[in-house]
N, C-alpha and C. Protein backbone atom coordinates (compact mmCIF):
# COMPACT_ATOMS: atom_id res chain seq x y z
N UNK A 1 0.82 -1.18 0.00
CA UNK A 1 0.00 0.00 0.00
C UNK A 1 0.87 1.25 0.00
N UNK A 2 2.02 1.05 0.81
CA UNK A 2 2.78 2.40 0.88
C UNK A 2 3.62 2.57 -0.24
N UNK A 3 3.78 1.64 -1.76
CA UNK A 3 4.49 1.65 -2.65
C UNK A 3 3.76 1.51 -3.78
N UNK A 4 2.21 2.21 -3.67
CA UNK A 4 0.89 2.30 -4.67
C UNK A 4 1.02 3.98 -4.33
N UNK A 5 1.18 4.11 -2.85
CA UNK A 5 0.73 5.95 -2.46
C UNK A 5 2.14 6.27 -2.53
N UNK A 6 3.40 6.32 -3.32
CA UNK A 6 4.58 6.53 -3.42
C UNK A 6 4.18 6.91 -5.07
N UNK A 7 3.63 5.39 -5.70
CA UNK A 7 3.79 5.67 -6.96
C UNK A 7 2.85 6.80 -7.50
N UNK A 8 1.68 6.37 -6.77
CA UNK A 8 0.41 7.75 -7.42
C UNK A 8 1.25 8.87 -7.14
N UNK A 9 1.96 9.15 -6.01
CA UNK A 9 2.54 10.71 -5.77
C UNK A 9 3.53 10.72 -7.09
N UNK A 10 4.21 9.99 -7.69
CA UNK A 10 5.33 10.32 -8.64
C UNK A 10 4.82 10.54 -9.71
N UNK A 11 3.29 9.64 -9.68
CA UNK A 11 2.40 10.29 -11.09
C UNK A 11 1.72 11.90 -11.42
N UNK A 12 1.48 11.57 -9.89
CA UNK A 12 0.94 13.20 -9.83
C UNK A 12 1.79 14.44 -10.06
N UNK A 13 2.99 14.27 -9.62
CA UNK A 13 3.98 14.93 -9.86
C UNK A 13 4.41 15.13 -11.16
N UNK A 14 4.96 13.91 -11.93
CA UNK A 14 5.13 14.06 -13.80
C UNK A 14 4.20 14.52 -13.84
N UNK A 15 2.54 14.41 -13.69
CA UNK A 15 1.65 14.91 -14.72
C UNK A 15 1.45 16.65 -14.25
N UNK A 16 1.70 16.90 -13.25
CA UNK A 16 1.51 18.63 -13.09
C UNK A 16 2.93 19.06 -14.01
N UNK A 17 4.02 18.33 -13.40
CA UNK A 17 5.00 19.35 -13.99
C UNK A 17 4.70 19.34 -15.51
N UNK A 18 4.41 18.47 -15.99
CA UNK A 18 4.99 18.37 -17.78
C UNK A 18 3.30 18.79 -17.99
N UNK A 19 2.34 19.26 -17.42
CA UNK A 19 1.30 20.39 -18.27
C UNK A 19 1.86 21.56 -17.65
N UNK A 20 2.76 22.35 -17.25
CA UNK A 20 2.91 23.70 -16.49
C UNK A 20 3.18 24.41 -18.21
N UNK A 21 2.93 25.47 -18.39
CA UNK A 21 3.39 26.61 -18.76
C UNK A 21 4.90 26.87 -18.72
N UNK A 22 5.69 27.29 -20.57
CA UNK A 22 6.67 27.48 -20.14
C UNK A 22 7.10 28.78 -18.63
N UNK A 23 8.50 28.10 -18.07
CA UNK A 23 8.57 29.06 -16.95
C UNK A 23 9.90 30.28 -17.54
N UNK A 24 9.97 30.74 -16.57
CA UNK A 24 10.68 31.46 -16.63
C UNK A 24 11.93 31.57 -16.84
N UNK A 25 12.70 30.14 -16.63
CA UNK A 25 14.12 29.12 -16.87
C UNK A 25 14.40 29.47 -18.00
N UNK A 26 12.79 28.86 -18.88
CA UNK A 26 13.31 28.24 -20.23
C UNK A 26 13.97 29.42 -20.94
N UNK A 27 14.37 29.11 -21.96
CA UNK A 27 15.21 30.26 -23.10
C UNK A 27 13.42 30.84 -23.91
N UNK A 28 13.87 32.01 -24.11
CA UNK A 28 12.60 32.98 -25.01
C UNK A 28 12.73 32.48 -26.04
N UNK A 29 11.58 32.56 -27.25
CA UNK A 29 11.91 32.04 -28.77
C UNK A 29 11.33 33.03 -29.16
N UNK A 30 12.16 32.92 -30.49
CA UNK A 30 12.13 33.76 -31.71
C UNK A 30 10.49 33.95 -32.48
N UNK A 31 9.93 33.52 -32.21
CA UNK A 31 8.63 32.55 -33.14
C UNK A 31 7.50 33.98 -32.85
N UNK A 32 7.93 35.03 -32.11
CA UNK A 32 6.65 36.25 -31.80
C UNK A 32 7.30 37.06 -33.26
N UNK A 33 8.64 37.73 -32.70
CA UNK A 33 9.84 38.51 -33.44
C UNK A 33 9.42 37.98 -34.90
N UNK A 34 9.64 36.75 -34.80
CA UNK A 34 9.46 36.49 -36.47
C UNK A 34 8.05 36.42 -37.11
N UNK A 35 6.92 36.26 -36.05
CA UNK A 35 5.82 36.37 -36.69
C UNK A 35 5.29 38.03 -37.43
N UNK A 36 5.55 39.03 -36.57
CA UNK A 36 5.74 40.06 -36.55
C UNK A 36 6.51 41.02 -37.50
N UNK A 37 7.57 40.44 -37.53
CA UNK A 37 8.16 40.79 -38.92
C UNK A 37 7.58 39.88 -40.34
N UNK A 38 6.99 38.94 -40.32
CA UNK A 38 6.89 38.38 -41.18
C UNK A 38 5.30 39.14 -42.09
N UNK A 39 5.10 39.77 -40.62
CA UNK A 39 3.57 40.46 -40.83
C UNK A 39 4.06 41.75 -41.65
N UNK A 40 4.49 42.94 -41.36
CA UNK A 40 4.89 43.67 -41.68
C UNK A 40 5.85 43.95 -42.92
N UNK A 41 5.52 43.83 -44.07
CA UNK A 41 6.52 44.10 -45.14
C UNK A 41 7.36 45.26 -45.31
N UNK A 42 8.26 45.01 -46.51
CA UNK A 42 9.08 46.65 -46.00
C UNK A 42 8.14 47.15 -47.10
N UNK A 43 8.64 48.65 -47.34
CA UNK A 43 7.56 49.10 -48.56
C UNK A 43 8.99 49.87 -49.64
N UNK A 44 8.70 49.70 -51.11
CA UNK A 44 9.31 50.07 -51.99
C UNK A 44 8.32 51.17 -52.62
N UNK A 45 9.26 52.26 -53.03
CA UNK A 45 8.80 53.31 -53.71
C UNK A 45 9.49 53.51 -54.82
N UNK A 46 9.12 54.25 -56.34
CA UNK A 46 10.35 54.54 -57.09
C UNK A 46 9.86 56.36 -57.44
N UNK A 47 10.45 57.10 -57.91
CA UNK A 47 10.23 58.20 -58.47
C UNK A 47 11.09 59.14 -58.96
N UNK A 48 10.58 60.27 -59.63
CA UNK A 48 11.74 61.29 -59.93
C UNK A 48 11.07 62.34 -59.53
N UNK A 49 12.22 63.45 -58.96
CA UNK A 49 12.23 64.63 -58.51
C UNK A 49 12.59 65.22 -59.68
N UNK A 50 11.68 66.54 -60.27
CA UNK A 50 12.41 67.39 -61.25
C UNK A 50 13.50 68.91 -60.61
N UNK A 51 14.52 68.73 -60.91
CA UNK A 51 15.38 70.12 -60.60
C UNK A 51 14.84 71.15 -61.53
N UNK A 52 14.16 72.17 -61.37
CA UNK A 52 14.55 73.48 -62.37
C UNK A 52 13.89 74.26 -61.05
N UNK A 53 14.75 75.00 -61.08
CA UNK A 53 14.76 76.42 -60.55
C UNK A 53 15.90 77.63 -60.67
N UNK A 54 15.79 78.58 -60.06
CA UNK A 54 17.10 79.32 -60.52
C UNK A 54 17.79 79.57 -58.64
N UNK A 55 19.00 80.10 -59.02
CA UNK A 55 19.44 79.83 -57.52
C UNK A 55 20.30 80.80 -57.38
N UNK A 56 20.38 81.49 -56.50
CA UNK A 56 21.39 82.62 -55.99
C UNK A 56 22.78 82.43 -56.08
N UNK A 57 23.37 83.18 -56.69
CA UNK A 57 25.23 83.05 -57.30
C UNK A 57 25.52 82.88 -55.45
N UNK A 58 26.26 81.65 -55.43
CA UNK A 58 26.97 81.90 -54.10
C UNK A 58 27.84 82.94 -53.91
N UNK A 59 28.48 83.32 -55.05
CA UNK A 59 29.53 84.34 -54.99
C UNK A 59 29.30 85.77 -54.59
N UNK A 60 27.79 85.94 -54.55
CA UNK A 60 27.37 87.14 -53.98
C UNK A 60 27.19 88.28 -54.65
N UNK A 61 27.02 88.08 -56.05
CA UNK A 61 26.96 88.90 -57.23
C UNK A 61 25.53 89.25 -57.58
N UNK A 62 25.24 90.55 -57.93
CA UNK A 62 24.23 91.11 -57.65
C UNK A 62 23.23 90.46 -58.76
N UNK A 63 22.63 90.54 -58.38
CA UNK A 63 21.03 90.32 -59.86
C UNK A 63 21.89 88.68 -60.70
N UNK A 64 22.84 87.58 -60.07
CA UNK A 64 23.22 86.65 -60.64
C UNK A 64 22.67 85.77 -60.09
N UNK A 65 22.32 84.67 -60.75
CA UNK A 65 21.79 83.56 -60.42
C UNK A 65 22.09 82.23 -61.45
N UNK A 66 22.37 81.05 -61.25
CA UNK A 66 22.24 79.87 -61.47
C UNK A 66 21.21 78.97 -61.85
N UNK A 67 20.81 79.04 -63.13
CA UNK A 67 19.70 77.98 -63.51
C UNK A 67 19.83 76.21 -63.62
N UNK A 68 19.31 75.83 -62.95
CA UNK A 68 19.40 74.37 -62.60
C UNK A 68 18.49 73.67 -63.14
N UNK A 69 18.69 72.74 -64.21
CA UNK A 69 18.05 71.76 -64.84
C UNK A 69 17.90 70.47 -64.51
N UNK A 70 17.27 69.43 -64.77
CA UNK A 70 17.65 68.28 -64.87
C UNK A 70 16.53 67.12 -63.50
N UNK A 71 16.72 66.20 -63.13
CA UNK A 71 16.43 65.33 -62.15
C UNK A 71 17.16 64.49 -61.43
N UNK A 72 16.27 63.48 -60.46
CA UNK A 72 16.94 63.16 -59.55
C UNK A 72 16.17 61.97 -59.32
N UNK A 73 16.56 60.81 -60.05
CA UNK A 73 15.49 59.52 -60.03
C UNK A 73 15.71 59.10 -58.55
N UNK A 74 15.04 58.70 -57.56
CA UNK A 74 15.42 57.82 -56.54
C UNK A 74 14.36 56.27 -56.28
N UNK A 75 15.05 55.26 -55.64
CA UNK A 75 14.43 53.85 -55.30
C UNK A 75 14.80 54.35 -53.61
N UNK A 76 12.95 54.30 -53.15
CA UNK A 76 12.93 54.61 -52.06
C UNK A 76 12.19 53.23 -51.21
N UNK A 77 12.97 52.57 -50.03
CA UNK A 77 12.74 51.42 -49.04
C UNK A 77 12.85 51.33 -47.95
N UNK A 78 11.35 51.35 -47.31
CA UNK A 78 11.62 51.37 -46.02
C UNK A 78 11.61 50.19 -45.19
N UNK A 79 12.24 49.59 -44.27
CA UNK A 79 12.56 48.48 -44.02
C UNK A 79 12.46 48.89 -42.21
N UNK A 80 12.55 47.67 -41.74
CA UNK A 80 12.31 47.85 -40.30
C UNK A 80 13.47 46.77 -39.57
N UNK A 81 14.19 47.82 -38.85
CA UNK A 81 15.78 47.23 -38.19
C UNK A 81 14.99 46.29 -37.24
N UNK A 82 13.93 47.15 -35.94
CA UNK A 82 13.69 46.43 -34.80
C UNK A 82 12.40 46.08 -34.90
N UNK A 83 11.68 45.26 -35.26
CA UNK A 83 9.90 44.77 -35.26
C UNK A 83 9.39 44.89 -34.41
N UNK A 84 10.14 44.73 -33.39
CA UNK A 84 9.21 44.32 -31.92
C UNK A 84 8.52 45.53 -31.13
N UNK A 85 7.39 45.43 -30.94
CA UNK A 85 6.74 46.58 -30.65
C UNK A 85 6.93 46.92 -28.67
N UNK A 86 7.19 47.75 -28.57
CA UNK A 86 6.39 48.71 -28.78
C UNK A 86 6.81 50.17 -29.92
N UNK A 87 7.76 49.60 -29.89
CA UNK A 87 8.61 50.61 -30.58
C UNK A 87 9.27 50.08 -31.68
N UNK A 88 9.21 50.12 -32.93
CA UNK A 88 9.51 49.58 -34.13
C UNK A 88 10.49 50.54 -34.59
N UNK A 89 11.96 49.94 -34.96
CA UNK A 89 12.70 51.17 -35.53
C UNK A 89 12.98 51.21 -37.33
N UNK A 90 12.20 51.95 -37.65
CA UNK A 90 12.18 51.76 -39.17
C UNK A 90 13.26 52.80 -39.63
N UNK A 91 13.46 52.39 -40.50
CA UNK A 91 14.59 53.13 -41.72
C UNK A 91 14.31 53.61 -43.43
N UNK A 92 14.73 54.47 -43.98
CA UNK A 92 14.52 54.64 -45.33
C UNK A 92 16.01 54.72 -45.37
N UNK A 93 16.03 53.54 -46.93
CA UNK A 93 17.22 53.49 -47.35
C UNK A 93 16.79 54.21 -48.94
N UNK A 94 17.55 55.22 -49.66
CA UNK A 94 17.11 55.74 -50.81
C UNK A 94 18.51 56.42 -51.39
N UNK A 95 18.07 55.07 -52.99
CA UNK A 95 18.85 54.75 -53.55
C UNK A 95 18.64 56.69 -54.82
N UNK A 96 20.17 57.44 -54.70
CA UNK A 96 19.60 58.22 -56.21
C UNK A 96 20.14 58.18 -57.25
N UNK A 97 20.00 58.50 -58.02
CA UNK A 97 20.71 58.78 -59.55
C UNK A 97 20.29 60.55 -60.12
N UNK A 98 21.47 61.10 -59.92
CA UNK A 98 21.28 62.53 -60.05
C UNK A 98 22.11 63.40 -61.93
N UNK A 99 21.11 63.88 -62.58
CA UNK A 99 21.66 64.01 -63.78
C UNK A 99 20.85 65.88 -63.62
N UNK A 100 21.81 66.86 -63.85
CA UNK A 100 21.27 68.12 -64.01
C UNK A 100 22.63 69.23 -64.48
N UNK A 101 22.36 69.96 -65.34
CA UNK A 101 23.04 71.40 -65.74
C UNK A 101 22.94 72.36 -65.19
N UNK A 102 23.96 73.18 -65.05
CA UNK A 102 23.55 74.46 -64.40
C UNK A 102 23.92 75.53 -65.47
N UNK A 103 23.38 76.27 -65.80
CA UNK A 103 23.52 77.77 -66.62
C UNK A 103 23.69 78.78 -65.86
N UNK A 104 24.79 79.61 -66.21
CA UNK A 104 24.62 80.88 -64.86
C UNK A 104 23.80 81.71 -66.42
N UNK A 105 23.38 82.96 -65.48
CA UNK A 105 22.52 83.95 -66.04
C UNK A 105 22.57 85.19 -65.21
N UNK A 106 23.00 86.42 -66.07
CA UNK A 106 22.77 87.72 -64.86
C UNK A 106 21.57 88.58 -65.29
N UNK A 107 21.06 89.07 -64.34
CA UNK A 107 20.11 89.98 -65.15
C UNK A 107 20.51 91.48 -65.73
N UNK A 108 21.45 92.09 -65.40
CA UNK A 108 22.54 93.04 -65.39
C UNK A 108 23.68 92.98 -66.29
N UNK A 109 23.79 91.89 -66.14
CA UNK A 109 25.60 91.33 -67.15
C UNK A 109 25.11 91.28 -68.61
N UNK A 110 26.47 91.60 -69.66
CA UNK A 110 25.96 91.72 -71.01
C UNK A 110 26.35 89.73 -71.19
N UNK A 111 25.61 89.41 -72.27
CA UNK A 111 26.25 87.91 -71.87
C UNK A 111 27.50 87.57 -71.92
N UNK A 112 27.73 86.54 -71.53
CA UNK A 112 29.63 85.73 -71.61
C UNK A 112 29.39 84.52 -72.22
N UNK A 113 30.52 83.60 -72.32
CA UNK A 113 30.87 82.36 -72.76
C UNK A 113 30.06 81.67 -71.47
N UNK A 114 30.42 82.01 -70.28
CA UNK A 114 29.99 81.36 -69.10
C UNK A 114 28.71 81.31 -69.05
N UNK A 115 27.69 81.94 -70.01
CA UNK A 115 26.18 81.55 -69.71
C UNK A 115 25.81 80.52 -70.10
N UNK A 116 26.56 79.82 -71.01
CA UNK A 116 26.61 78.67 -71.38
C UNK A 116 26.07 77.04 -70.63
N UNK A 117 26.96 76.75 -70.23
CA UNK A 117 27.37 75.58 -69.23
C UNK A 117 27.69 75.98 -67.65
N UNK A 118 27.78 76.03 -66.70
CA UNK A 118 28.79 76.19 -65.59
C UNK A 118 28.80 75.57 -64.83
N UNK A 119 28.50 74.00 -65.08
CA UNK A 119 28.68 73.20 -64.76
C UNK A 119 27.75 71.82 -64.60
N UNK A 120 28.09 71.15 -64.32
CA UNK A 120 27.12 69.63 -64.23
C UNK A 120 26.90 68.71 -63.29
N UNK A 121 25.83 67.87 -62.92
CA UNK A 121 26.11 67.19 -61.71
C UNK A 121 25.35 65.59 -62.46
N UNK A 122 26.37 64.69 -62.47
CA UNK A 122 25.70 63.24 -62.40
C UNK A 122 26.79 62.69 -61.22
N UNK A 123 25.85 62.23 -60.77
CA UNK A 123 26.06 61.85 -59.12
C UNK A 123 24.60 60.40 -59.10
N UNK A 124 25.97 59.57 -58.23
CA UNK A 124 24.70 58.08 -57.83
C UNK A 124 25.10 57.72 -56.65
N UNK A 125 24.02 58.12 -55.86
CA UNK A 125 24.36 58.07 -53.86
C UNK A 125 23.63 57.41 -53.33
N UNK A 126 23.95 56.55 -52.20
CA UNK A 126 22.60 56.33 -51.38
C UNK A 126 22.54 56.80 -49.42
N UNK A 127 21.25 57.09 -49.23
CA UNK A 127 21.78 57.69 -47.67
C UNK A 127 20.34 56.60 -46.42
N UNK A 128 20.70 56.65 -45.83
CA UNK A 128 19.45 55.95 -44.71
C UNK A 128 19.14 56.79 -44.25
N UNK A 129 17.91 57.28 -43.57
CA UNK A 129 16.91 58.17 -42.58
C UNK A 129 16.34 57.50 -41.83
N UNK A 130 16.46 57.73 -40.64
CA UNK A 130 15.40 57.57 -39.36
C UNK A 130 14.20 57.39 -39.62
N UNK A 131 13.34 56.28 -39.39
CA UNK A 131 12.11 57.42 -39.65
C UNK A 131 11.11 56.66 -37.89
N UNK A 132 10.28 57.47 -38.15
CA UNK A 132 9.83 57.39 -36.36
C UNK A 132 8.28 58.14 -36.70
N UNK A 133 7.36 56.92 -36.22
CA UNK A 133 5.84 57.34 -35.94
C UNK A 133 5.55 58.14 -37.37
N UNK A 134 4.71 59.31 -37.03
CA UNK A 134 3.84 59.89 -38.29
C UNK A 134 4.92 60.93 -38.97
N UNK A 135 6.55 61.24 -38.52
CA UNK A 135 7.19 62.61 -38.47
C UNK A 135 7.40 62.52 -39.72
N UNK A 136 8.12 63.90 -39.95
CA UNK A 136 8.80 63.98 -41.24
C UNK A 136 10.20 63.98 -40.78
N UNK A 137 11.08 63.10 -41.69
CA UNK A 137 12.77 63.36 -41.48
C UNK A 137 12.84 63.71 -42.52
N UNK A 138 14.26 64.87 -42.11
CA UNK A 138 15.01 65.65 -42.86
C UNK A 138 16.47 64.96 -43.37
N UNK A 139 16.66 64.84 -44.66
CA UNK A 139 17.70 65.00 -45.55
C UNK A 139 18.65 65.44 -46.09
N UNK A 140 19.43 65.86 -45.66
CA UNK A 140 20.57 67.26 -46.31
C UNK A 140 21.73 66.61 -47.25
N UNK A 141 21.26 66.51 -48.86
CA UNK A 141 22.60 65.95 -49.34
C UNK A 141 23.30 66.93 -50.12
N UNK A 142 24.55 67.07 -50.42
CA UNK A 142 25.42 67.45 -51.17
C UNK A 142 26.25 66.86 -52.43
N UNK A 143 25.85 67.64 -53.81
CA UNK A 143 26.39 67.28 -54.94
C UNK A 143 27.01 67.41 -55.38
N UNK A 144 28.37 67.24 -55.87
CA UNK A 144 29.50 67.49 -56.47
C UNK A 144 28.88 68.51 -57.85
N UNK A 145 29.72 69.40 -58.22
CA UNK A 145 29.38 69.90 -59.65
C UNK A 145 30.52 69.98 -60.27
N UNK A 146 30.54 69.05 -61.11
CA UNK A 146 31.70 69.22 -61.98
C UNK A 146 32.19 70.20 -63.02
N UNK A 147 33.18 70.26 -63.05
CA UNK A 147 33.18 71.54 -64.36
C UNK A 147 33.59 72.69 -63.74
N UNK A 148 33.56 72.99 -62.59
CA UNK A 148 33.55 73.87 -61.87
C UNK A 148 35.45 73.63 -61.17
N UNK A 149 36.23 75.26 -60.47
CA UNK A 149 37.14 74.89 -60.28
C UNK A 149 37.15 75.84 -58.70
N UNK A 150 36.01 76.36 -58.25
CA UNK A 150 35.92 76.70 -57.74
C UNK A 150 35.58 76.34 -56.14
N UNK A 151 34.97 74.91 -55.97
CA UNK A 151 34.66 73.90 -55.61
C UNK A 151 33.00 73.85 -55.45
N UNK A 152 32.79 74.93 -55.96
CA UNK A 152 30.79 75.05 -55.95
C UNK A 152 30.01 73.61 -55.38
N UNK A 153 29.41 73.58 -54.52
CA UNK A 153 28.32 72.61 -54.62
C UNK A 153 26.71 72.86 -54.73
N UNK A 154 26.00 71.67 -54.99
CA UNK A 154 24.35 71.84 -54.61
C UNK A 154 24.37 71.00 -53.44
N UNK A 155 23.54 71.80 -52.35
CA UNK A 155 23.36 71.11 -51.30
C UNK A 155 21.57 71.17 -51.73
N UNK A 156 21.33 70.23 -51.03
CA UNK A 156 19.63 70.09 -50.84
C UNK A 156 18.90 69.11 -50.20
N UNK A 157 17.79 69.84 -50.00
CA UNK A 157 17.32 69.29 -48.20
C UNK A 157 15.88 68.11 -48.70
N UNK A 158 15.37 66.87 -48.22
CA UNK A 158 14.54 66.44 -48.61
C UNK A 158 13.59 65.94 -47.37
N UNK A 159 12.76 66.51 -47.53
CA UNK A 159 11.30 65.89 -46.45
C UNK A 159 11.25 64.35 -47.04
N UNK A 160 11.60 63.34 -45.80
CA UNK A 160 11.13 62.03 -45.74
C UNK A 160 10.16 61.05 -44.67
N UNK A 161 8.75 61.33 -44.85
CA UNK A 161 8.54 60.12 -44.45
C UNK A 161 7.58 59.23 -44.64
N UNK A 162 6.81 58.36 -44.05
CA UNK A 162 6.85 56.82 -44.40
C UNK A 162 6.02 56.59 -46.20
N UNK A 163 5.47 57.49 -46.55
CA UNK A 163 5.17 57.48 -47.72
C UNK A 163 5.62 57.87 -48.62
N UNK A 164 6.63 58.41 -48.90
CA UNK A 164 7.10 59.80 -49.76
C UNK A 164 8.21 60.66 -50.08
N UNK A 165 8.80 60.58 -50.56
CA UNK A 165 10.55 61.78 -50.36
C UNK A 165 10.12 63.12 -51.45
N UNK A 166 10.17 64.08 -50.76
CA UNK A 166 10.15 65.43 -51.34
C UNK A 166 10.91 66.33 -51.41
N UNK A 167 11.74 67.15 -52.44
CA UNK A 167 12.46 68.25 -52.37
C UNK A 167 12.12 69.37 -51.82
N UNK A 168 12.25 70.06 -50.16
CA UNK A 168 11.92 70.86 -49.91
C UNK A 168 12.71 72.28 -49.83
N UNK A 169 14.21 72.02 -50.20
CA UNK A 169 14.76 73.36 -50.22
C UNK A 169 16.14 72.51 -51.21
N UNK A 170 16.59 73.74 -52.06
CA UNK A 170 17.95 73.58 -52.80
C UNK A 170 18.54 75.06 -52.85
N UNK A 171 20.03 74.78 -52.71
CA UNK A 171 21.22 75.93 -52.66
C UNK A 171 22.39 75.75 -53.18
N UNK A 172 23.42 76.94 -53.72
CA UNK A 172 24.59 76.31 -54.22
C UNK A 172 25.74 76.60 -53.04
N UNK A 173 26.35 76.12 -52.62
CA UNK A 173 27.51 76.99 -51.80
C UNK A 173 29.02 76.57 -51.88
N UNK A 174 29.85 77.64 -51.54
CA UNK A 174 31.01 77.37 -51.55
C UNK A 174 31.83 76.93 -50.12
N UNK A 175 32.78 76.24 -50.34
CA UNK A 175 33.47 75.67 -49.33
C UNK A 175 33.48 76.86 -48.43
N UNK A 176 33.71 76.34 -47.07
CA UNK A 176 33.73 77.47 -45.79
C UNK A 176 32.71 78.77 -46.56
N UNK A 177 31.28 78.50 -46.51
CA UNK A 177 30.66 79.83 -46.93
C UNK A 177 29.14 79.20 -46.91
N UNK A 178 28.32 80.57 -45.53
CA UNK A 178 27.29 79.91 -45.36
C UNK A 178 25.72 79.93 -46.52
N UNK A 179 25.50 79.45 -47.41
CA UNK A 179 24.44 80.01 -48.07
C UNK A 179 22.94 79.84 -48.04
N UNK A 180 21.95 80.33 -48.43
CA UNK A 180 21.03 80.84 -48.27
C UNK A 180 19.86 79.54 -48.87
N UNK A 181 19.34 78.71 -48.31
CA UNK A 181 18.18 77.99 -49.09
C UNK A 181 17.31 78.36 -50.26
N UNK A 182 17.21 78.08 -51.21
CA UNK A 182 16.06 78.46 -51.93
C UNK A 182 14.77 77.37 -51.60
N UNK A 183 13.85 78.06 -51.17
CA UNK A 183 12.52 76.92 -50.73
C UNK A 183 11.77 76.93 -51.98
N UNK A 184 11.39 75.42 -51.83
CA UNK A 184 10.65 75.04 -52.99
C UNK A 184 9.06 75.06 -52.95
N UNK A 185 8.52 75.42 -53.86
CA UNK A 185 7.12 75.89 -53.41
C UNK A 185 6.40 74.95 -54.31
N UNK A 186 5.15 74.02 -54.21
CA UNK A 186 4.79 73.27 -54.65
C UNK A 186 3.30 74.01 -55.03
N UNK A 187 2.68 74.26 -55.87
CA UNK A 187 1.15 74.45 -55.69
C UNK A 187 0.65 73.77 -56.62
């Protein structure tokens, strides 16, 4: 009798432990993380930005300005580093391909050779952005312009987020020299 109420106790025992709930021992699994990401796709965008506007001579020359032609194809992807909520850390990775002319033009000056050409930009970059909840992140890239010996660049600023990349300001400036945004006005 005392080796029937020995054995029922050893039964009772296997059968609670092995229905318990994993505890707290065991190792965490992957199987939420991956459901979660598996839920969530990244999202691909493609588009082009058109450049034309005219732009203030960095050099500080009166009634001169810089006409800027051309575009700025980009492959825009947003992808997600951390899934796990509560806080998801997403990213835009955006791929560009940049092809544009610049013409200087004075309104004052009789013309030159230099109204011509004054330079060019094909440029192929890519940059990552933050991106976080409903915000907009900001962009600031810089373009080489070739042709130029002066070291001129286009800098320009782009509103990014989770739907969309927009050109919201472009400028030309020179090394050590602070210059002035031109804002882009959409209507």
């Amino acid at each position: 009798m005392k080796n029937l109420f020995i054995s029922l106790a050893v039964v009772f025992v296997l059968f609670v432990t092995g229905c318990q709930e994993n505890s707290i021992t065991d190792p965490i699994t992957n199987e939420s993380s991956n459901k979660i990401q598996a839920d969530i796709p990244d999202i691909y965008l493609h588009g082009i930005i058109p450049l034309e506007a005219a732009l203030a001579d960095p050099h500080h020359v009166v009634n001169s300005f810089y006409r800027i032609s051309g575009q700025i194809a980009y492959d825009f992807r947003i992808f997600y580093m951390d899934p796990i909520p509560p806080s998801a850390q997403r990213y835009a990775s955006i791929y560009f391909e940049s092809n544009a002319d610049l013409q200087y033009f004075c309104t004052v000056c009789p013309p030159s050779e230099e109204d011509k050409l004054a330079g060019f930009i094909a440029d192929v970059s890519e940059a990552y952005v933050p991106l976080g909840g409903n915000f907009v992140s900001l962009l600031e890239k810089t373009f080489t312009i070739q042709g130029r010996e002066d070291g001129m660049v286009l800098k320009a600023r782009f509103a990014v987020s989770n739907d969309r990349i927009e050109l919201s300001a472009m400028w030309l400036a020179l090394p050590n020299a602070n210059a002035v945004a031109t804002e882009i006005i959409n209507y």
